[in-house]
PDB file of N, CA and C in Angstrom:
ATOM      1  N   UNK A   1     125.379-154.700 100.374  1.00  0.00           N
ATOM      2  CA  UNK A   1     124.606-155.914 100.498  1.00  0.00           C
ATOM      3  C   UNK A   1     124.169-156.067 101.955  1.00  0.00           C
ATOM      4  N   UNK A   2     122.951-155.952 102.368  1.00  0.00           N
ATOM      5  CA  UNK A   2     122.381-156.566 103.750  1.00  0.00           C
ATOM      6  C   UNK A   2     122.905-157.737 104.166  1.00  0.00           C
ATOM      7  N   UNK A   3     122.999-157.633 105.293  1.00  0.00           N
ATOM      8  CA  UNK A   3     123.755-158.756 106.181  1.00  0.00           C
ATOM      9  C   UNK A   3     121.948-159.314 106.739  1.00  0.00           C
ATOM     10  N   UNK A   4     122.045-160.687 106.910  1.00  0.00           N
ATOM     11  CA  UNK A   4     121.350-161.553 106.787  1.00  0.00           C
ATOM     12  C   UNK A   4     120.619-162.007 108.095  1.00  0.00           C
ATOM     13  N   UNK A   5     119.517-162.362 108.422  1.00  0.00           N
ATOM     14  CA  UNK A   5     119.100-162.549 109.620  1.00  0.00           C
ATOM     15  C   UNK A   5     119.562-163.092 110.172  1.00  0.00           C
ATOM     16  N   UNK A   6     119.650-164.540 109.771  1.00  0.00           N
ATOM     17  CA  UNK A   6     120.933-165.620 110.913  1.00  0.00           C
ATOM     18  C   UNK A   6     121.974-165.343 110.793  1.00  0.00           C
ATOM     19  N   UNK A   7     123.031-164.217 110.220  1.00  0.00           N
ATOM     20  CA  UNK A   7     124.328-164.501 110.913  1.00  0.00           C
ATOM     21  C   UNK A   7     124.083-162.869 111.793  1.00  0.00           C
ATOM     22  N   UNK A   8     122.964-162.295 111.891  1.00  0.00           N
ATOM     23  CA  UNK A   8     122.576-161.326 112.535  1.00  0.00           C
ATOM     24  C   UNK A   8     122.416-162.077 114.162  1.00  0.00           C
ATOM     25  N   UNK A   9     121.421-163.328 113.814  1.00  0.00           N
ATOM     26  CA  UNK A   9     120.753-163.966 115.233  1.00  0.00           C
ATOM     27  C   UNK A   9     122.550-164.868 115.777  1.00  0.00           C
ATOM     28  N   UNK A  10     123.179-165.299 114.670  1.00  0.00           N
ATOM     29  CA  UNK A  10     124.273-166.237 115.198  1.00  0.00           C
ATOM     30  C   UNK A  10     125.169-165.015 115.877  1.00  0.00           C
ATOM     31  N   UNK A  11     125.402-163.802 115.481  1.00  0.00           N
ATOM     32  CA  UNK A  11     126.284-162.734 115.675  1.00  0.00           C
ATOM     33  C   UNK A  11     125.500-162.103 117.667  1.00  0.00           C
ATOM     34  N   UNK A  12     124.321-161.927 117.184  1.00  0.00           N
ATOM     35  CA  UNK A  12     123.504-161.916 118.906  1.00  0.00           C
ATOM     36  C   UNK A  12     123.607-163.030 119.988  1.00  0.00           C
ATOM     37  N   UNK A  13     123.496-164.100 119.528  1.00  0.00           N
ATOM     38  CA  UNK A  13     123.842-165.321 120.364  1.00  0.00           C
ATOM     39  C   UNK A  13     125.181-165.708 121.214  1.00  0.00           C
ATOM     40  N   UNK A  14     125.800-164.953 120.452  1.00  0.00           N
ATOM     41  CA  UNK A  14     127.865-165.001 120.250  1.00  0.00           C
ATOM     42  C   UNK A  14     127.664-164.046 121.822  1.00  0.00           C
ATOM     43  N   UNK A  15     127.503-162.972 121.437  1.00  0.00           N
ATOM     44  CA  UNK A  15     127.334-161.239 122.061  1.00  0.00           C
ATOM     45  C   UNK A  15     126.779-161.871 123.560  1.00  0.00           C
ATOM     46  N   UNK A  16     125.599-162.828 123.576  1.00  0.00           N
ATOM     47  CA  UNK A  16     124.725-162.966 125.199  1.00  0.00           C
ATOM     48  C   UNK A  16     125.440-163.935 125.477  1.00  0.00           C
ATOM     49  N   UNK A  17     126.431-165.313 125.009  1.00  0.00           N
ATOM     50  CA  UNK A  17     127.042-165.545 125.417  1.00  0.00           C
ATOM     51  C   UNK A  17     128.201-165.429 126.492  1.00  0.00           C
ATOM     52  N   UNK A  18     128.475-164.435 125.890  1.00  0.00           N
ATOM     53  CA  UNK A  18     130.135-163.682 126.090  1.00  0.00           C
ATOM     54  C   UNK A  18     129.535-162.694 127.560  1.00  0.00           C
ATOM     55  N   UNK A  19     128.467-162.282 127.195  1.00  0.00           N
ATOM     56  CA  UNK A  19     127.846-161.389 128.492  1.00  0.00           C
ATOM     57  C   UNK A  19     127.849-162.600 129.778  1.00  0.00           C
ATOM     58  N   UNK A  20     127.141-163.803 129.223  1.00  0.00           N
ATOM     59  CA  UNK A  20     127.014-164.810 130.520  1.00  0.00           C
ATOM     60  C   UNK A  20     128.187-165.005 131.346  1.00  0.00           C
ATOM     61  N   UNK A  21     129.369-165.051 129.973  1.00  0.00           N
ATOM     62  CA  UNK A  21     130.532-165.223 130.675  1.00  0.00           C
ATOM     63  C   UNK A  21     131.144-164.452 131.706  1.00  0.00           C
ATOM     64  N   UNK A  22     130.882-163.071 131.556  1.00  0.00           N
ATOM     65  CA  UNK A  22     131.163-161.761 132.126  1.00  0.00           C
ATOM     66  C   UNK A  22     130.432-161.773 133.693  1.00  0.00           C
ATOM     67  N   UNK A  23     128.969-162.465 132.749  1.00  0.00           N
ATOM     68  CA  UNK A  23     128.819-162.335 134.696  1.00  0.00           C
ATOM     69  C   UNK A  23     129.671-163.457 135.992  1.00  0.00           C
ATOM     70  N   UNK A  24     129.543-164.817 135.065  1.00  0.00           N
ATOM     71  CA  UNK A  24     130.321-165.644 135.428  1.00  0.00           C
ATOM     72  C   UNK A  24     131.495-165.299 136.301  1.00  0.00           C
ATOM     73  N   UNK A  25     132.403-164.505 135.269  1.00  0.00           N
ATOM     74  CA  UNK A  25     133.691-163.745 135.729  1.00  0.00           C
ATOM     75  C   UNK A  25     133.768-162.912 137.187  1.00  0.00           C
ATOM     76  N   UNK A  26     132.866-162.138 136.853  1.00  0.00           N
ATOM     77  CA  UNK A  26     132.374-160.939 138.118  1.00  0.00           C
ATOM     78  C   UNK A  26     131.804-161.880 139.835  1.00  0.00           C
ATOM     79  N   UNK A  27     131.602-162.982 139.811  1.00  0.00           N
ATOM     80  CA  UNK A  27     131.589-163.699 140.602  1.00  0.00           C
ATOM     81  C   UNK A  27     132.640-163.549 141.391  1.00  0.00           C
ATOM     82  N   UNK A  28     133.925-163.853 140.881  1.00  0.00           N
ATOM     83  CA  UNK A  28     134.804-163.865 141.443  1.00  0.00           C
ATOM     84  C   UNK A  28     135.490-162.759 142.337  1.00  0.00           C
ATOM     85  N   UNK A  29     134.569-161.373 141.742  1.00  0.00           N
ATOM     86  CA  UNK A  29     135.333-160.722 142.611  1.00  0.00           C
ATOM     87  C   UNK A  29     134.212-160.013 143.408  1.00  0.00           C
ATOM     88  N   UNK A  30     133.001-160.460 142.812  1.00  0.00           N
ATOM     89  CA  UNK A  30     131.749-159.694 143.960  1.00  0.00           C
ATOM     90  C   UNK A  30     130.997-161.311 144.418  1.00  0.00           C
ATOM     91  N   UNK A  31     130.697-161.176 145.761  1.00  0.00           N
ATOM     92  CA  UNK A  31     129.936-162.870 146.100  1.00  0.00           C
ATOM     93  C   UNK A  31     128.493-162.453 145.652  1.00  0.00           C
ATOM     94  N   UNK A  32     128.052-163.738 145.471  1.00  0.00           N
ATOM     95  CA  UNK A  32     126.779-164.114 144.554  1.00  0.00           C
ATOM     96  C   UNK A  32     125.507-163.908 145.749  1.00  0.00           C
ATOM     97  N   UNK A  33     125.642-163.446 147.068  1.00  0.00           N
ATOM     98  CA  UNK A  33     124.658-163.637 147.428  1.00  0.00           C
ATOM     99  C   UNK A  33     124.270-161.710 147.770  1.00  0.00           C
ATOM    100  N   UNK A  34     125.591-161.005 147.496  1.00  0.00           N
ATOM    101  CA  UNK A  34     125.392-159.977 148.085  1.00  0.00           C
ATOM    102  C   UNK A  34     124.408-158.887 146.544  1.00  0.00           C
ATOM    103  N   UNK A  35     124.403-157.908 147.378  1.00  0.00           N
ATOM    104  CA  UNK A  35     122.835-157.151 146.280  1.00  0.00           C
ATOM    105  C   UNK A  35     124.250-156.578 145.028  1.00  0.00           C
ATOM    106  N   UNK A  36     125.410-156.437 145.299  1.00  0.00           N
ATOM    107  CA  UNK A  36     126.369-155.412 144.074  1.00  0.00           C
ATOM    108  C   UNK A  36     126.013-156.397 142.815  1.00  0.00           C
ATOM    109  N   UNK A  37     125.204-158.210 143.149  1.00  0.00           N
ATOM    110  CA  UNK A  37     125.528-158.760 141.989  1.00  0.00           C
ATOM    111  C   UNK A  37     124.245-158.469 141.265  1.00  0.00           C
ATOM    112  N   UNK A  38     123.523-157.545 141.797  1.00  0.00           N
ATOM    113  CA  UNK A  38     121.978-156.952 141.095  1.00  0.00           C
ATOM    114  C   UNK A  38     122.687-156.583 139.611  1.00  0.00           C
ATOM    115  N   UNK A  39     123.335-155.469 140.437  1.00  0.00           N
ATOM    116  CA  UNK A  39     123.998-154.597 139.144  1.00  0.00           C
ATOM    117  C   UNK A  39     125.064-154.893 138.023  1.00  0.00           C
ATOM    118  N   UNK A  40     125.767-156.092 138.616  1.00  0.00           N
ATOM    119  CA  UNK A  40     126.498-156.747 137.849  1.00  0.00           C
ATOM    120  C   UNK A  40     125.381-157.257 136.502  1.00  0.00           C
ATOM    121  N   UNK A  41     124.365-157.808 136.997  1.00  0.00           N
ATOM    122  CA  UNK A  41     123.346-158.244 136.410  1.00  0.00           C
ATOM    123  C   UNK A  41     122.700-157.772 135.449  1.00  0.00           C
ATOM    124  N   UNK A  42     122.822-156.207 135.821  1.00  0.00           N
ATOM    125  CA  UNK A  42     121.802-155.692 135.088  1.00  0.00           C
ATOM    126  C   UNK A  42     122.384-155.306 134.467  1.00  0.00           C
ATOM    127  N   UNK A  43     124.100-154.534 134.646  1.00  0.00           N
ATOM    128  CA  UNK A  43     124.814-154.267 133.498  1.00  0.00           C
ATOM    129  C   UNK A  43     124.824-155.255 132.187  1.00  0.00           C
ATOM    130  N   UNK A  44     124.982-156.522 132.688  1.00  0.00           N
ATOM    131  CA  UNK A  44     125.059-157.217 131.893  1.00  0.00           C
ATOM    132  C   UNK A  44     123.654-156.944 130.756  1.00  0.00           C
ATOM    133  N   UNK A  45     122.147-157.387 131.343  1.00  0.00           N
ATOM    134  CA  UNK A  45     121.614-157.403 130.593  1.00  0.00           C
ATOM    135  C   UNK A  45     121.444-156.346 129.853  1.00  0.00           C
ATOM    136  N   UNK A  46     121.684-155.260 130.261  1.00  0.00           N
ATOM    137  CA  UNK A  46     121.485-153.560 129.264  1.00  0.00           C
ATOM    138  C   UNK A  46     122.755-153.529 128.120  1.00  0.00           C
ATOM    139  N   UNK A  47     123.529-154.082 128.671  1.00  0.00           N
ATOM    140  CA  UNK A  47     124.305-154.254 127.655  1.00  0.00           C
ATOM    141  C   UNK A  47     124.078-155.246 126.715  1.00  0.00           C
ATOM    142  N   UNK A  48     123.344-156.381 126.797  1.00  0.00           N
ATOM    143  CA  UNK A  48     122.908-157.312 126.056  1.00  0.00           C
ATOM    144  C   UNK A  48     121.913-156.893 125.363  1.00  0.00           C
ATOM    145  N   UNK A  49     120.958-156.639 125.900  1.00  0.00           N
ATOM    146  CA  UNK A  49     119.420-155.448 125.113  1.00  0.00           C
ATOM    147  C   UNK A  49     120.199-154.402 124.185  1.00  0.00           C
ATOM    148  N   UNK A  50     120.567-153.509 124.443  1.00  0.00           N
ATOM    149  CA  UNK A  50     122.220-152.540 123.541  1.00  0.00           C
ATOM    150  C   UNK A  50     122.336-153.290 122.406  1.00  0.00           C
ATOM    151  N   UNK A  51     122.838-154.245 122.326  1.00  0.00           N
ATOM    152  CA  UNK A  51     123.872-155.068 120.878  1.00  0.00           C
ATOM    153  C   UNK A  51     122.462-155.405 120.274  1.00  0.00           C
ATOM    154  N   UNK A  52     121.568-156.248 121.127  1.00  0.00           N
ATOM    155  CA  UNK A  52     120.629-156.439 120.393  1.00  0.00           C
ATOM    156  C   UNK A  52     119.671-155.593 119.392  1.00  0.00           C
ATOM    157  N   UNK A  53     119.492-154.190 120.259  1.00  0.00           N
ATOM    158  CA  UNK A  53     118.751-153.463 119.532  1.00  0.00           C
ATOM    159  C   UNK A  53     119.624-152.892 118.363  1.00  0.00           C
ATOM    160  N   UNK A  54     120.668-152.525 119.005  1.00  0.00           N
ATOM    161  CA  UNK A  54     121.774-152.132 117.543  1.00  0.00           C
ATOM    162  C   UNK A  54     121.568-153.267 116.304  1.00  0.00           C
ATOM    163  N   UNK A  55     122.108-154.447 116.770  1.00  0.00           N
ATOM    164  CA  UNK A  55     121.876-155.444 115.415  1.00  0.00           C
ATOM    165  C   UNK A  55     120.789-155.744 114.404  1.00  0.00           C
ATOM    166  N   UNK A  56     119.519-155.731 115.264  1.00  0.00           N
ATOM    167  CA  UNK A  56     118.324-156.140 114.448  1.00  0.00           C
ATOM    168  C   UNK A  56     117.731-154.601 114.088  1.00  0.00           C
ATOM    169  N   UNK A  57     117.804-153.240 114.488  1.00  0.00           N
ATOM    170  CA  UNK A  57     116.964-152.167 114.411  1.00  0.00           C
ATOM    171  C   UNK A  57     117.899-151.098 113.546  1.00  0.00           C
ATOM    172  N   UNK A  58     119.173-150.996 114.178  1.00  0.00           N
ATOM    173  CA  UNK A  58     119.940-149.985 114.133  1.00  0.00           C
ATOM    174  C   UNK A  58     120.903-149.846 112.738  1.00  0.00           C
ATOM    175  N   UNK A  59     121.414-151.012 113.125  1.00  0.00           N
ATOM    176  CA  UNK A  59     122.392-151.609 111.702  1.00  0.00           C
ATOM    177  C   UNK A  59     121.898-151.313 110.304  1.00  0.00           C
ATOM    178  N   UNK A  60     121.066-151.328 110.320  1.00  0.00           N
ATOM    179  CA  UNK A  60     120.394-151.523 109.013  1.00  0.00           C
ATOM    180  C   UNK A  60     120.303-150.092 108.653  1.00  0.00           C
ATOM    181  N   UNK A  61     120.498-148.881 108.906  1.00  0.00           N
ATOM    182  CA  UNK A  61     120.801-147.956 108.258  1.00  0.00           C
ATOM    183  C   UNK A  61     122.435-147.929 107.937  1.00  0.00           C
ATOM    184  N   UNK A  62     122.894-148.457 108.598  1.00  0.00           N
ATOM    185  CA  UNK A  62     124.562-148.455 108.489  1.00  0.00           C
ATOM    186  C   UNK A  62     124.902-148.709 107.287  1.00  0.00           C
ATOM    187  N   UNK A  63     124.079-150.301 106.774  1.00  0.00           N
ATOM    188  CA  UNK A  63     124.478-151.191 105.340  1.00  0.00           C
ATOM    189  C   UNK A  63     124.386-150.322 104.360  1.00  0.00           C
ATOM    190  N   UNK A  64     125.221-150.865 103.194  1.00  0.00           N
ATOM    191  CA  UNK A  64     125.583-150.390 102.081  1.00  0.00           C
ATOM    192  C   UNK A  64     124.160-150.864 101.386  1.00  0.00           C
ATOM    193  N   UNK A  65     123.109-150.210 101.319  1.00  0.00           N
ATOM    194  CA  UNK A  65     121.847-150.849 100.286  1.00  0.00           C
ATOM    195  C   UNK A  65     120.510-150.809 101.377  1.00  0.00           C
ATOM    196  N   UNK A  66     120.909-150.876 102.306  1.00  0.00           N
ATOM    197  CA  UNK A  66     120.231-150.885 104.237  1.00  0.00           C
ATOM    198  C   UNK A  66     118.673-149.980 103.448  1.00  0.00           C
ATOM    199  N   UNK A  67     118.280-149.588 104.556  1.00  0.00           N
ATOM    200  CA  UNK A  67     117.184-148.754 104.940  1.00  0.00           C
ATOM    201  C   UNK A  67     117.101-147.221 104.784  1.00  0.00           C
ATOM    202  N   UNK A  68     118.753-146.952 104.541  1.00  0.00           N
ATOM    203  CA  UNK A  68     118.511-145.364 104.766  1.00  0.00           C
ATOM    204  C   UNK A  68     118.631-144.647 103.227  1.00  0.00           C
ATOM    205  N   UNK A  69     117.706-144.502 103.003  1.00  0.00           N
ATOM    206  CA  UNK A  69     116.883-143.636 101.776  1.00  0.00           C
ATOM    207  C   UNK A  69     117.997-143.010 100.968  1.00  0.00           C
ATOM    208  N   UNK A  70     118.166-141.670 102.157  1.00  0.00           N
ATOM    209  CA  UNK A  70     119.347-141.023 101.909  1.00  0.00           C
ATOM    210  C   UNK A  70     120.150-141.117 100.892  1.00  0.00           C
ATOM    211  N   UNK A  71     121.377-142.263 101.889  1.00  0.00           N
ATOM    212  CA  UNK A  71     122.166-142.673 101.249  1.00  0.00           C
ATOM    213  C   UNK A  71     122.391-142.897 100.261  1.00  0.00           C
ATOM    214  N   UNK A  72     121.384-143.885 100.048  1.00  0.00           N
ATOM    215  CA  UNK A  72     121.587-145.002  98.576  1.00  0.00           C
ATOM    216  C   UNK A  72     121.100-143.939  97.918  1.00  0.00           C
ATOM    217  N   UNK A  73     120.061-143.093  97.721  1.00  0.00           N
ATOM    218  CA  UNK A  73     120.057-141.809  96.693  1.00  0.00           C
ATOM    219  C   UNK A  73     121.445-141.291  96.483  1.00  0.00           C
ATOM    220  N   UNK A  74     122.259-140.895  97.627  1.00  0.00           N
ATOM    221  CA  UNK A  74     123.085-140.187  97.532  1.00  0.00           C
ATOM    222  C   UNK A  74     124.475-140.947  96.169  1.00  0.00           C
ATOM    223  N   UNK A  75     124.283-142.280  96.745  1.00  0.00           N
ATOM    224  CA  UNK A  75     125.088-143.109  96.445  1.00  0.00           C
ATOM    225  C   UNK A  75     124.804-143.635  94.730  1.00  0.00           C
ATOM    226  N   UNK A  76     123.855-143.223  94.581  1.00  0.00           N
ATOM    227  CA  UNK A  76     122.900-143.586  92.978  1.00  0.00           C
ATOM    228  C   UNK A  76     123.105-142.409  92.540  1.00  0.00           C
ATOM    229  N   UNK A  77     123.298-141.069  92.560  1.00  0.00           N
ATOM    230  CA  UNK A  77     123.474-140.226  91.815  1.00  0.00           C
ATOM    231  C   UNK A  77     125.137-139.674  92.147  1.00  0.00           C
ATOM    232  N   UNK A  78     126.399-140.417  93.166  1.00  0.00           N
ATOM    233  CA  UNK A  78     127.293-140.689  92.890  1.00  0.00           C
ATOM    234  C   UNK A  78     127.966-141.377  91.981  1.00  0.00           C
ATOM    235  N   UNK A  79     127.249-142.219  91.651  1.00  0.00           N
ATOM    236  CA  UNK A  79     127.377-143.509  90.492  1.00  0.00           C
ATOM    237  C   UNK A  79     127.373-143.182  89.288  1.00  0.00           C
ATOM    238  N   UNK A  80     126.266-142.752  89.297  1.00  0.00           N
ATOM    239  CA  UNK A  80     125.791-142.114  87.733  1.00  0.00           C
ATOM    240  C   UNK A  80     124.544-143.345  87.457  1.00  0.00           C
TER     241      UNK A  80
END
């Protein structure tokens, strides 16, 4: 069964949250004015872009019924 757009968008929202927090965190041990917090930054967002593209693009071959052809052939003449 496909997993559903909003608990896809509520499941992404959760994910950039938790990233904000991270940068939040990283404050503490790099100061906010110096350039290391570029990269703190950007980790963050590549890692945020990451989950995202996984969730809305990627996933969907994963699901049981999803996108991938394959499978569900494979899985339909497993069945009978």
């Amino acid at each position: 069964m496909p997993i559903s757009t909003k608990i896809k968008t509520v499941y992404s929202a959760v994910v950039i949250l938790i990233q904000i927090y991270f940068v939040y965190a990283a404050t503490l041990y790099v100061d906010v004015h110096s350039p290391a917090i570029l990269i703190v930054i950007a980790a963050a967002a590549a890692s945020a872009a990451a989950t995202l593209f996984y969730v809305f693009v990627l996933a969907n071959k994963d699901e049981v019924g999803g996108y991938n052809a394959d499978f569900v052939l494979d899985e339909r003449r497993r069945i009978g």
